[in-house]
Each structure stands twice: as structure tokens, then as C-alpha cells.
PDB file of N, CA and C in Angstrom:
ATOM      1  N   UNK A   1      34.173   3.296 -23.800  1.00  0.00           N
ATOM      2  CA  UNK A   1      35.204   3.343 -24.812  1.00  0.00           C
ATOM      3  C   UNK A   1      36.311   4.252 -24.275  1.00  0.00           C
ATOM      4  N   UNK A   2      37.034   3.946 -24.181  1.00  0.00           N
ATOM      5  CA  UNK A   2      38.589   4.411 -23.630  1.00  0.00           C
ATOM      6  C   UNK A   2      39.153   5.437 -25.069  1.00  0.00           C
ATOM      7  N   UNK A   3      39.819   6.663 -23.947  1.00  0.00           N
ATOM      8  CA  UNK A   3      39.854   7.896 -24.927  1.00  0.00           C
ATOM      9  C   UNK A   3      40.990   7.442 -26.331  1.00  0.00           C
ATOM     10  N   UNK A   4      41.617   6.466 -26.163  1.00  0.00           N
ATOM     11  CA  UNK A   4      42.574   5.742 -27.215  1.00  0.00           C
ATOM     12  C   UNK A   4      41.381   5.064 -28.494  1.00  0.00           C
ATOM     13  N   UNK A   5      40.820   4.575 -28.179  1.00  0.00           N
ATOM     14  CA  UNK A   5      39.805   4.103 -29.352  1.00  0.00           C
ATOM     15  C   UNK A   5      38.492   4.844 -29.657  1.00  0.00           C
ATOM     16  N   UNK A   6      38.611   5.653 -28.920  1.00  0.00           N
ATOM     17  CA  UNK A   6      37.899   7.109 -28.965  1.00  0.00           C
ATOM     18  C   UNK A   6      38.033   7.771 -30.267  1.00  0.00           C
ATOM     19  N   UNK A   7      39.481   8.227 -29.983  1.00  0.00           N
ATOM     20  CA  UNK A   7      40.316   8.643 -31.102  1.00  0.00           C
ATOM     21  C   UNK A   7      40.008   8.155 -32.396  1.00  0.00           C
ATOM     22  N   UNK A   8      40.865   6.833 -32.081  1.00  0.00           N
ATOM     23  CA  UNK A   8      40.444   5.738 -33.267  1.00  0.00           C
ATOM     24  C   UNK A   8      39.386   5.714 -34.290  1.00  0.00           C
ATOM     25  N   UNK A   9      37.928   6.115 -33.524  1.00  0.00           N
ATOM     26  CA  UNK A   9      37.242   5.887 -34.003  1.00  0.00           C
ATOM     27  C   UNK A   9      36.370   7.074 -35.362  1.00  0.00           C
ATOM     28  N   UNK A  10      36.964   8.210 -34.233  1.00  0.00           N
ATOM     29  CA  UNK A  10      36.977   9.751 -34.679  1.00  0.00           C
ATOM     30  C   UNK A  10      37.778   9.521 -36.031  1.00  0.00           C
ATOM     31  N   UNK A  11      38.513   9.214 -36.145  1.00  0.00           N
ATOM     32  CA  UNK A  11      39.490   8.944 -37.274  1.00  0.00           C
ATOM     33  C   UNK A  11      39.195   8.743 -38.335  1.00  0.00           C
ATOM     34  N   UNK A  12      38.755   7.581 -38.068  1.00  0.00           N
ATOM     35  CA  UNK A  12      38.449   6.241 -39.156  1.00  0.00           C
ATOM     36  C   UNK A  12      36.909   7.088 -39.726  1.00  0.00           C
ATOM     37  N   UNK A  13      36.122   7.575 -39.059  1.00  0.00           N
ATOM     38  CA  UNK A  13      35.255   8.307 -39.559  1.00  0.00           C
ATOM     39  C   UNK A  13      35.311   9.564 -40.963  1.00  0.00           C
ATOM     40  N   UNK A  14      36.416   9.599 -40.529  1.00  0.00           N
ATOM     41  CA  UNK A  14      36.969  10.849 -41.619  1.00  0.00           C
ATOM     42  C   UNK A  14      37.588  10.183 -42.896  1.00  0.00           C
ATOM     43  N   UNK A  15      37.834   9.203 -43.008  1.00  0.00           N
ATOM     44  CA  UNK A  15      38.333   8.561 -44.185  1.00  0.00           C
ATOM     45  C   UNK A  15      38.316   7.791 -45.083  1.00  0.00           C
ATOM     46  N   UNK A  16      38.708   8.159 -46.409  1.00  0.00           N
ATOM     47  CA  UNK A  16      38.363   7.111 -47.395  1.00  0.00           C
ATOM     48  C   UNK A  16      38.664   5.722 -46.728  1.00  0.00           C
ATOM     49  N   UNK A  17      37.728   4.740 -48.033  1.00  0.00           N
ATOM     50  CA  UNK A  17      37.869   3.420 -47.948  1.00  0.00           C
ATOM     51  C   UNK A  17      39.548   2.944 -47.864  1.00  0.00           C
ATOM     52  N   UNK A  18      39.916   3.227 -48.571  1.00  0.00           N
ATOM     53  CA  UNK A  18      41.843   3.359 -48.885  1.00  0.00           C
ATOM     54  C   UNK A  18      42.628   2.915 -47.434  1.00  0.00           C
ATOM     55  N   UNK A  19      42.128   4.440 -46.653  1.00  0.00           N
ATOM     56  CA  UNK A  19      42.755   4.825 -45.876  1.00  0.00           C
ATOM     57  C   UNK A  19      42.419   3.991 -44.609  1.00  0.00           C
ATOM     58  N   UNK A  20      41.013   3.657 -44.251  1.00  0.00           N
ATOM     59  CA  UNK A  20      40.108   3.227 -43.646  1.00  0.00           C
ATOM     60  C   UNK A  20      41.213   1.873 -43.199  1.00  0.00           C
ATOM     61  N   UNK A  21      41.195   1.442 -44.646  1.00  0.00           N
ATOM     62  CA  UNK A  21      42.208  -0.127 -44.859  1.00  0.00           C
ATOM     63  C   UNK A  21      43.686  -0.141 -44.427  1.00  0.00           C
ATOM     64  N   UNK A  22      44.298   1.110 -44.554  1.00  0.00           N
ATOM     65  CA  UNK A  22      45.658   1.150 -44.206  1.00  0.00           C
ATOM     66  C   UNK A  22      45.448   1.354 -42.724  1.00  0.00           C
ATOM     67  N   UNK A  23      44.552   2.131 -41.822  1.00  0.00           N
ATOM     68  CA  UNK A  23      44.333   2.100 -40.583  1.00  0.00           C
ATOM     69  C   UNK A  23      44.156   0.690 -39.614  1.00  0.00           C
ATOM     70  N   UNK A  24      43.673  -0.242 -40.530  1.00  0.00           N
ATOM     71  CA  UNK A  24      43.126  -1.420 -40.248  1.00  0.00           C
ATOM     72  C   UNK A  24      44.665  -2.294 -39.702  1.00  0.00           C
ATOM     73  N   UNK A  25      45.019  -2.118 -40.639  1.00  0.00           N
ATOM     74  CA  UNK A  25      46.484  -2.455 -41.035  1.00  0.00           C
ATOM     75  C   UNK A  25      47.640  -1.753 -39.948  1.00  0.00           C
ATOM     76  N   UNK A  26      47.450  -0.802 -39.206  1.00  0.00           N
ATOM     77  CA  UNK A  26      48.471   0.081 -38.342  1.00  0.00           C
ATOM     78  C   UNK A  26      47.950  -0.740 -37.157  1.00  0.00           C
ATOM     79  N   UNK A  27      46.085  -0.676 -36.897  1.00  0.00           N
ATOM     80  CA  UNK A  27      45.800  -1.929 -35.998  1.00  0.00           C
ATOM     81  C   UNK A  27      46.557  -3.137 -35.598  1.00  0.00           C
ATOM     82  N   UNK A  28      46.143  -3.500 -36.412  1.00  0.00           N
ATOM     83  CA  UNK A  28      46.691  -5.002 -36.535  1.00  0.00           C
ATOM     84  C   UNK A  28      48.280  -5.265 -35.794  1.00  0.00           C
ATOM     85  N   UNK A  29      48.919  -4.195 -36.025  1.00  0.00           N
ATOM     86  CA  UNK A  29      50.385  -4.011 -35.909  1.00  0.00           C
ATOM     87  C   UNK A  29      50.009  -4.084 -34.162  1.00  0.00           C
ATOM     88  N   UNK A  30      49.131  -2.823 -33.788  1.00  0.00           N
ATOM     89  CA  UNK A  30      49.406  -2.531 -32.700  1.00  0.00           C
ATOM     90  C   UNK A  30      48.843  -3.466 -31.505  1.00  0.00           C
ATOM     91  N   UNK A  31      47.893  -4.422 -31.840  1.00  0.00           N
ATOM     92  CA  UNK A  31      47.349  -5.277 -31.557  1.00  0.00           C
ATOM     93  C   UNK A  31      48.576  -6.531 -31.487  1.00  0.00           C
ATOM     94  N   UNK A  32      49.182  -6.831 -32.317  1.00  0.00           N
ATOM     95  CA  UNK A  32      49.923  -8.004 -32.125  1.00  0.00           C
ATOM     96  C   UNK A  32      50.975  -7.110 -30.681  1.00  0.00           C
ATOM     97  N   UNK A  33      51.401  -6.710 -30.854  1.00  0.00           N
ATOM     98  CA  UNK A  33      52.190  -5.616 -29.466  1.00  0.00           C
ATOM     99  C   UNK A  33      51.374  -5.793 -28.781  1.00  0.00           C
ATOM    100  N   UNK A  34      50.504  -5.545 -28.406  1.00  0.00           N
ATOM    101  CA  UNK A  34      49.495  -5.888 -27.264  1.00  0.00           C
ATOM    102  C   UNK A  34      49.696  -6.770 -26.610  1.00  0.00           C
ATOM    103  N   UNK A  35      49.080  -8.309 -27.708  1.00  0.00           N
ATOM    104  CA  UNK A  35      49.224  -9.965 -27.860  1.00  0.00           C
ATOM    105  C   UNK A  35      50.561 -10.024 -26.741  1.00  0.00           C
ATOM    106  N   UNK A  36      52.146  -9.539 -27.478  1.00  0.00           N
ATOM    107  CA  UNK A  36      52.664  -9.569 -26.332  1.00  0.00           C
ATOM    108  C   UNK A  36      52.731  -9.674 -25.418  1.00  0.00           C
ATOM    109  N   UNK A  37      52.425  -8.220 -24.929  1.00  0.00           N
ATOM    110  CA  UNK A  37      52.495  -8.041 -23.725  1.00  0.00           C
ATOM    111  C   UNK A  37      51.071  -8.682 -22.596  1.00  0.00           C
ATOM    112  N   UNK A  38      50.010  -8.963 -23.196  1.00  0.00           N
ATOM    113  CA  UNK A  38      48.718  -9.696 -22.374  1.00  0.00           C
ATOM    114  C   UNK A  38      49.900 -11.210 -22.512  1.00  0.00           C
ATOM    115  N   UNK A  39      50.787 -11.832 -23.130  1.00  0.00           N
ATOM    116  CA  UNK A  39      51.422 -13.022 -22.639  1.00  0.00           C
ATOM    117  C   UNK A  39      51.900 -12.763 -21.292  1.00  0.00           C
ATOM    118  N   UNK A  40      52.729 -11.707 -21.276  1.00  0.00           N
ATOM    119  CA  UNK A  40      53.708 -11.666 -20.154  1.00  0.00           C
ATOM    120  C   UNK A  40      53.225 -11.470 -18.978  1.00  0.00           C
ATOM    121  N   UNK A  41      51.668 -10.631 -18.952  1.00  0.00           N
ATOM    122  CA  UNK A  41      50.825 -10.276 -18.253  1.00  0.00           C
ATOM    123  C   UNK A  41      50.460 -11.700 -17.425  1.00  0.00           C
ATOM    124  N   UNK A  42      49.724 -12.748 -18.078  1.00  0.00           N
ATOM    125  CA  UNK A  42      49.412 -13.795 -18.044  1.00  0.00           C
ATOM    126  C   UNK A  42      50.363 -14.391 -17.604  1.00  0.00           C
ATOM    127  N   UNK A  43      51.535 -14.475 -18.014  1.00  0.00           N
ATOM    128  CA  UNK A  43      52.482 -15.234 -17.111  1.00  0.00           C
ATOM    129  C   UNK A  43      53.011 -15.176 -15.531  1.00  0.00           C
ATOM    130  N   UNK A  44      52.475 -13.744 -15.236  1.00  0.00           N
ATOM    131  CA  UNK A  44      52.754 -13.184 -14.084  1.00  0.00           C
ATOM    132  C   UNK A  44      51.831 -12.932 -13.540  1.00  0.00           C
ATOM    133  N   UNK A  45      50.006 -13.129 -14.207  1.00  0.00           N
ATOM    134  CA  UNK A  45      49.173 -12.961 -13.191  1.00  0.00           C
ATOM    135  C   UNK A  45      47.772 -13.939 -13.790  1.00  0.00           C
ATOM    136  N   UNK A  46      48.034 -15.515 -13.647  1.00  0.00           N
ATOM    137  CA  UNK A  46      47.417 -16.458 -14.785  1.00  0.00           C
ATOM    138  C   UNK A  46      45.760 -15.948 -13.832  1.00  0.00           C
ATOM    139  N   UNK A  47      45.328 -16.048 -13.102  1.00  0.00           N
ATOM    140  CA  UNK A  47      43.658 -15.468 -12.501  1.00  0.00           C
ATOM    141  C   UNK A  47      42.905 -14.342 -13.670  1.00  0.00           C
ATOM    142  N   UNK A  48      43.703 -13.503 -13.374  1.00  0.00           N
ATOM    143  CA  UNK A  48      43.602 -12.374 -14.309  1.00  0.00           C
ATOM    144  C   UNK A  48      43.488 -12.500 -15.788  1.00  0.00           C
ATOM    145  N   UNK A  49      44.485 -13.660 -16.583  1.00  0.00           N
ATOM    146  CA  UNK A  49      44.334 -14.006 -17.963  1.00  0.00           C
ATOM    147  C   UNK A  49      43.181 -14.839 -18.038  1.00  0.00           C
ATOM    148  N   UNK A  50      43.092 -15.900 -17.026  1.00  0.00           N
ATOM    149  CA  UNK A  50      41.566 -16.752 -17.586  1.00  0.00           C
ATOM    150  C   UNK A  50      40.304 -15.319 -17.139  1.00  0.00           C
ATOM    151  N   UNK A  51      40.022 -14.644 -16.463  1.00  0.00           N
ATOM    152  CA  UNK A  51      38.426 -13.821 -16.974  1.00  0.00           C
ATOM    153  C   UNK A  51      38.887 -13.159 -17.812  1.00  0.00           C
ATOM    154  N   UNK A  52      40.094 -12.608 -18.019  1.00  0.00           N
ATOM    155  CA  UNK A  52      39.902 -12.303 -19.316  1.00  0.00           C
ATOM    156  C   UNK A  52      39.282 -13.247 -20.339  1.00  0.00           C
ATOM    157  N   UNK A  53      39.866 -13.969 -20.622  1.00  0.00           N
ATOM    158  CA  UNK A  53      39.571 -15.203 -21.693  1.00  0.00           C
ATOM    159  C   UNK A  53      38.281 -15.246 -21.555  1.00  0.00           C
ATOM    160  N   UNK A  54      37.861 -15.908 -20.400  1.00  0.00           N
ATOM    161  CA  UNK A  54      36.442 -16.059 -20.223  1.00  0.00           C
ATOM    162  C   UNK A  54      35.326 -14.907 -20.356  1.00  0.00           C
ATOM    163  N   UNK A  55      35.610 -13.669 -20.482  1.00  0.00           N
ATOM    164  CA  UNK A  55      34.969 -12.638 -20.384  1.00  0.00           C
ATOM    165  C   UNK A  55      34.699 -11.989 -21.500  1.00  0.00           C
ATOM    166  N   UNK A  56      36.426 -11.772 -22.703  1.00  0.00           N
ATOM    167  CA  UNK A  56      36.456 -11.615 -24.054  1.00  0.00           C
ATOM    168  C   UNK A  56      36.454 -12.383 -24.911  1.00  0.00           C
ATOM    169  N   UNK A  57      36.464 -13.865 -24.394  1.00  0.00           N
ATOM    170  CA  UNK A  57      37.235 -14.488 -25.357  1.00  0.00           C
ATOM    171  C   UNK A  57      36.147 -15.206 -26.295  1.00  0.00           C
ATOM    172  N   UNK A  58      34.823 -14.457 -25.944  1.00  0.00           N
ATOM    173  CA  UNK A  58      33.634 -15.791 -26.939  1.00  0.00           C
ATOM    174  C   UNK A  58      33.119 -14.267 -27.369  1.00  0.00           C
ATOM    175  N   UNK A  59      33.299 -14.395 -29.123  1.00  0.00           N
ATOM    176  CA  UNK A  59      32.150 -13.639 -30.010  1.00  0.00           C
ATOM    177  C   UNK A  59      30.815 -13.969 -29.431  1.00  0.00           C
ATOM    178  N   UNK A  60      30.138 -15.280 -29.728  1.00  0.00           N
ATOM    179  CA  UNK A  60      29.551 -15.242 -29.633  1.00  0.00           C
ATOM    180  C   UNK A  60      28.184 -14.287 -28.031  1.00  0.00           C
ATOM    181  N   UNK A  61      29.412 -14.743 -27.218  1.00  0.00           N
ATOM    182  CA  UNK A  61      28.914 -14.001 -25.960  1.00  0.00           C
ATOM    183  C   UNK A  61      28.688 -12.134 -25.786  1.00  0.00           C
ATOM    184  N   UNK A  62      29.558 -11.669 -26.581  1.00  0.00           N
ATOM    185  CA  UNK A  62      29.815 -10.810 -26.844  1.00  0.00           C
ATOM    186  C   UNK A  62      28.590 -10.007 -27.777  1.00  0.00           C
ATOM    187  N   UNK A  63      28.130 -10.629 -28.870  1.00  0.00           N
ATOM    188  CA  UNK A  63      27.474 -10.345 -29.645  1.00  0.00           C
ATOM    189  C   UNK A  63      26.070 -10.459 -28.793  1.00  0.00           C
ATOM    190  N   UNK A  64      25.642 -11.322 -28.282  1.00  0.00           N
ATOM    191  CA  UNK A  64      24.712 -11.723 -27.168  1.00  0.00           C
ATOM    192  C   UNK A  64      24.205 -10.465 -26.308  1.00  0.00           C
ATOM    193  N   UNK A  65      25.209 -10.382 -25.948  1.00  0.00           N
ATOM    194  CA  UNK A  65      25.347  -9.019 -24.532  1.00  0.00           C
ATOM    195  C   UNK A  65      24.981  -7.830 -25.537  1.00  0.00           C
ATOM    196  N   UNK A  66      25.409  -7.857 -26.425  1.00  0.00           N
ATOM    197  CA  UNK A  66      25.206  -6.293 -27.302  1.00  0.00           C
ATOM    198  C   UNK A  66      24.201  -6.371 -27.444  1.00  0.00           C
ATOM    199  N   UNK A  67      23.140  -7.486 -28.131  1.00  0.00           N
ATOM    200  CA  UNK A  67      21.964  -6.983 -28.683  1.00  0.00           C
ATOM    201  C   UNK A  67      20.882  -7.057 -27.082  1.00  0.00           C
ATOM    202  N   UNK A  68      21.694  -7.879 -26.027  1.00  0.00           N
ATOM    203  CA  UNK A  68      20.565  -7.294 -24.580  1.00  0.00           C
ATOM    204  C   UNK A  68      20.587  -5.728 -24.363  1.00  0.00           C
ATOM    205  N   UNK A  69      22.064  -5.209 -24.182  1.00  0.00           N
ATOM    206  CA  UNK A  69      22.155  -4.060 -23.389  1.00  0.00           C
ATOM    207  C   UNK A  69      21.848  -2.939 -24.280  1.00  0.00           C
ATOM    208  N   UNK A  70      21.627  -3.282 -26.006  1.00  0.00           N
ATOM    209  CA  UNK A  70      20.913  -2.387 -26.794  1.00  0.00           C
ATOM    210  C   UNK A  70      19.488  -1.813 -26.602  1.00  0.00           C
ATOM    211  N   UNK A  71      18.976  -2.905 -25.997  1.00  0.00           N
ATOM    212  CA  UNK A  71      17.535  -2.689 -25.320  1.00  0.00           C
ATOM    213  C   UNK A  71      17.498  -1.714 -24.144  1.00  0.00           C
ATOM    214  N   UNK A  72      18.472  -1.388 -23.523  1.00  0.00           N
ATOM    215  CA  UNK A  72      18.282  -0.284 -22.433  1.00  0.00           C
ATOM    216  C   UNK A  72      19.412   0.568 -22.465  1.00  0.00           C
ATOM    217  N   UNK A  73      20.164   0.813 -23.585  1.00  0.00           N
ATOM    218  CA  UNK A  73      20.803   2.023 -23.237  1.00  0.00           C
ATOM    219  C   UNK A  73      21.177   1.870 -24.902  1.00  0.00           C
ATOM    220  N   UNK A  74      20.447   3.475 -25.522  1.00  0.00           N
ATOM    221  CA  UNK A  74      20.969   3.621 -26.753  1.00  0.00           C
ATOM    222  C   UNK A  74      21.587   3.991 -27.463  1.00  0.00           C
ATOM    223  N   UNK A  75      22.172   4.167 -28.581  1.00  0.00           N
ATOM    224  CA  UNK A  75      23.905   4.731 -28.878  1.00  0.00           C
ATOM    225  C   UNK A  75      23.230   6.212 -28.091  1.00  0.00           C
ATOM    226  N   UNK A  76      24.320   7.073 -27.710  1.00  0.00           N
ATOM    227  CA  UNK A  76      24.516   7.914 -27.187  1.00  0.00           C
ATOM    228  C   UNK A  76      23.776   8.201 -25.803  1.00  0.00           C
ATOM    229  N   UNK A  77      23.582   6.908 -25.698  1.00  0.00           N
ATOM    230  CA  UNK A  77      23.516   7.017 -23.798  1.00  0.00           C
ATOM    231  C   UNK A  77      24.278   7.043 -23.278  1.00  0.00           C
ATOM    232  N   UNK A  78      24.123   7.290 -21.903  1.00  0.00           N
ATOM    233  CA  UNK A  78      25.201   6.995 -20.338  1.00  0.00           C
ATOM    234  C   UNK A  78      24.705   5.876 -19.673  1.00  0.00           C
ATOM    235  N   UNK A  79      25.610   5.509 -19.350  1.00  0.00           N
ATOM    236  CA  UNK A  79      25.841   4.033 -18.662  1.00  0.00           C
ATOM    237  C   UNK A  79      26.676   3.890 -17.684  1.00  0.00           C
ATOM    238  N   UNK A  80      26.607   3.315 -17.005  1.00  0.00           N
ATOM    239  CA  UNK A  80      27.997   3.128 -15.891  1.00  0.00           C
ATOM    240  C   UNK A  80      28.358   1.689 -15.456  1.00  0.00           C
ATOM    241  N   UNK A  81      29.055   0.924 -15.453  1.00  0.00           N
ATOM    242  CA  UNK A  81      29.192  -0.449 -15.277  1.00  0.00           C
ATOM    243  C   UNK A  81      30.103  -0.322 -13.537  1.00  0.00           C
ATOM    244  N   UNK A  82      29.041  -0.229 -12.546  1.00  0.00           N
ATOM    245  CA  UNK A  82      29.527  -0.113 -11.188  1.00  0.00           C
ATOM    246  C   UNK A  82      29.992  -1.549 -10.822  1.00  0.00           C
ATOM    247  N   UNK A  83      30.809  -1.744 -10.073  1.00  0.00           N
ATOM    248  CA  UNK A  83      31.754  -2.568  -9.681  1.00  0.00           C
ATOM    249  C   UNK A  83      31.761  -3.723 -10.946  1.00  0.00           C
ATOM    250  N   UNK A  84      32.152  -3.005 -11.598  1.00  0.00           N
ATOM    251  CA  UNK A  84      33.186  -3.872 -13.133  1.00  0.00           C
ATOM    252  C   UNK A  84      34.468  -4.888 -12.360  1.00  0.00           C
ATOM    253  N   UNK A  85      34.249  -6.164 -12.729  1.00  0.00           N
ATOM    254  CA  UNK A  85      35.417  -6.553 -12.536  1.00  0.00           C
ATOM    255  C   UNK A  85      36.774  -6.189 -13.952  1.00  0.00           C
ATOM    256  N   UNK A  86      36.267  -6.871 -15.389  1.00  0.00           N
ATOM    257  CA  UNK A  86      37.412  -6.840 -16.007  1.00  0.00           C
ATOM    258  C   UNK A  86      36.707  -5.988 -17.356  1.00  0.00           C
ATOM    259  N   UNK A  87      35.223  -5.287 -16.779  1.00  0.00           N
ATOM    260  CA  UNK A  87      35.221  -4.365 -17.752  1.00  0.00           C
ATOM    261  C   UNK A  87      34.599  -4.630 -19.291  1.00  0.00           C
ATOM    262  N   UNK A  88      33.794  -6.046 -18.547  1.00  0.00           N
ATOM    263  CA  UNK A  88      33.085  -6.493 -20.221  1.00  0.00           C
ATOM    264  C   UNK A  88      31.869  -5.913 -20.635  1.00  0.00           C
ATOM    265  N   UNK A  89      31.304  -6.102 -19.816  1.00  0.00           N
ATOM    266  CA  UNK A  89      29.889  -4.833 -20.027  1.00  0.00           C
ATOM    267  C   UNK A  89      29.963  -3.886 -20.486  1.00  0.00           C
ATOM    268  N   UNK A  90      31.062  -3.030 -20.519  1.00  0.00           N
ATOM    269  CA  UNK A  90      31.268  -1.657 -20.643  1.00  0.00           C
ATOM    270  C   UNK A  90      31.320  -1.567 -22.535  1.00  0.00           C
ATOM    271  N   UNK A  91      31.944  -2.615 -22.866  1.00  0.00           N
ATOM    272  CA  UNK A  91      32.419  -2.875 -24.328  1.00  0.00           C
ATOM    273  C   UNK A  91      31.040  -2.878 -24.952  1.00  0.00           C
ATOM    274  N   UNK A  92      29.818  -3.420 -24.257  1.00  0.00           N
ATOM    275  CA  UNK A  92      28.527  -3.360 -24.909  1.00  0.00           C
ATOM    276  C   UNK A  92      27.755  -1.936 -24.770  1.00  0.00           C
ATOM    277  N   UNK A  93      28.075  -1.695 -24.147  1.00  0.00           N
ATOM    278  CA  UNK A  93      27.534  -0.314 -23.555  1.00  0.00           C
ATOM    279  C   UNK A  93      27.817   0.897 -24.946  1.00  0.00           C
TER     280      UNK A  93
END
């Protein structure tokens, strides 16, 4: 988890339901900005946008991987995802 959603998360911990929702909502904002810029990204480096896609782009896969890598490393373990290509493992971790 990257020290930006780190934060995030520290946050959202501290707060009413209310607030919880208006945070959700500042997301969302900052996420479509993102959306952006992963276009332009993609336009200038299309290899790079398909593993992404292919790497983030299925819940279902995602959800998959979580409940394997739950089996060997538990919340507040260490982990290391050595030669990560785009860093999907790490999200389960």
C-alpha cells in the first residue's frame, strides 16, 4: 500500500459514517483525474495499458488472489513482491 492510500486509509478510520461518505466522494473526484491521465498514459505507452488491464482489470481475479495470498501472509505481515512487473500482487498482500 503506497504511503498516499496509507493516509487514506488512516483517515477514513477516524470518521463518522457522514464523513466516511463525503471522503468517498473527494475519491471519486480524484480517481476520475487519474482516468485521465492512465488515457494519455496509454496513448503513449499502449504495452503498458493492456497488463495493466489485464492485471487490474478483472474483480473477479482480484478477489481470487486475495483469498490465496490470505493463506500465507496475514493482515499485518511483510511481504515483498520481488521482481513485480505492474505490481498486482502487492494489492493482495
Amino acid at each position: 500500500m503506497n504511503e498516499r492510500v496509507r493516509a487514506i486509509v488512516e483517515e477514513a478510520r477516524k470518521l463518522s459514517s457522514e464523513e466516511r461518505r463525503e471522503l468517498i466522494q473527494r475519491l471519486r473526484f480524484e480517481i476520475a483525474a487519474d482516468r485521465d491521465r492512465l488515457d494519455a498514459l496509454a496513448t503513449r505507452y499502449p504495452g503498458l495499458a493492456r497488463s495493466l488491464a489485464v492485471y487490474y482489470g478483472d474483480p473477479a481475479r482480484a478477489a481470487a488472489m486475495d483469498k490465496l495470498y490470505t493463506r500465507f501472509v496475514k493482515s499485518g505481515g511483510l511481504a515483498f513482491d520481488i521482481g513485480s512487473h505492474v505490481g498486482d500482487r502487492i494489492g493482495a498482500f
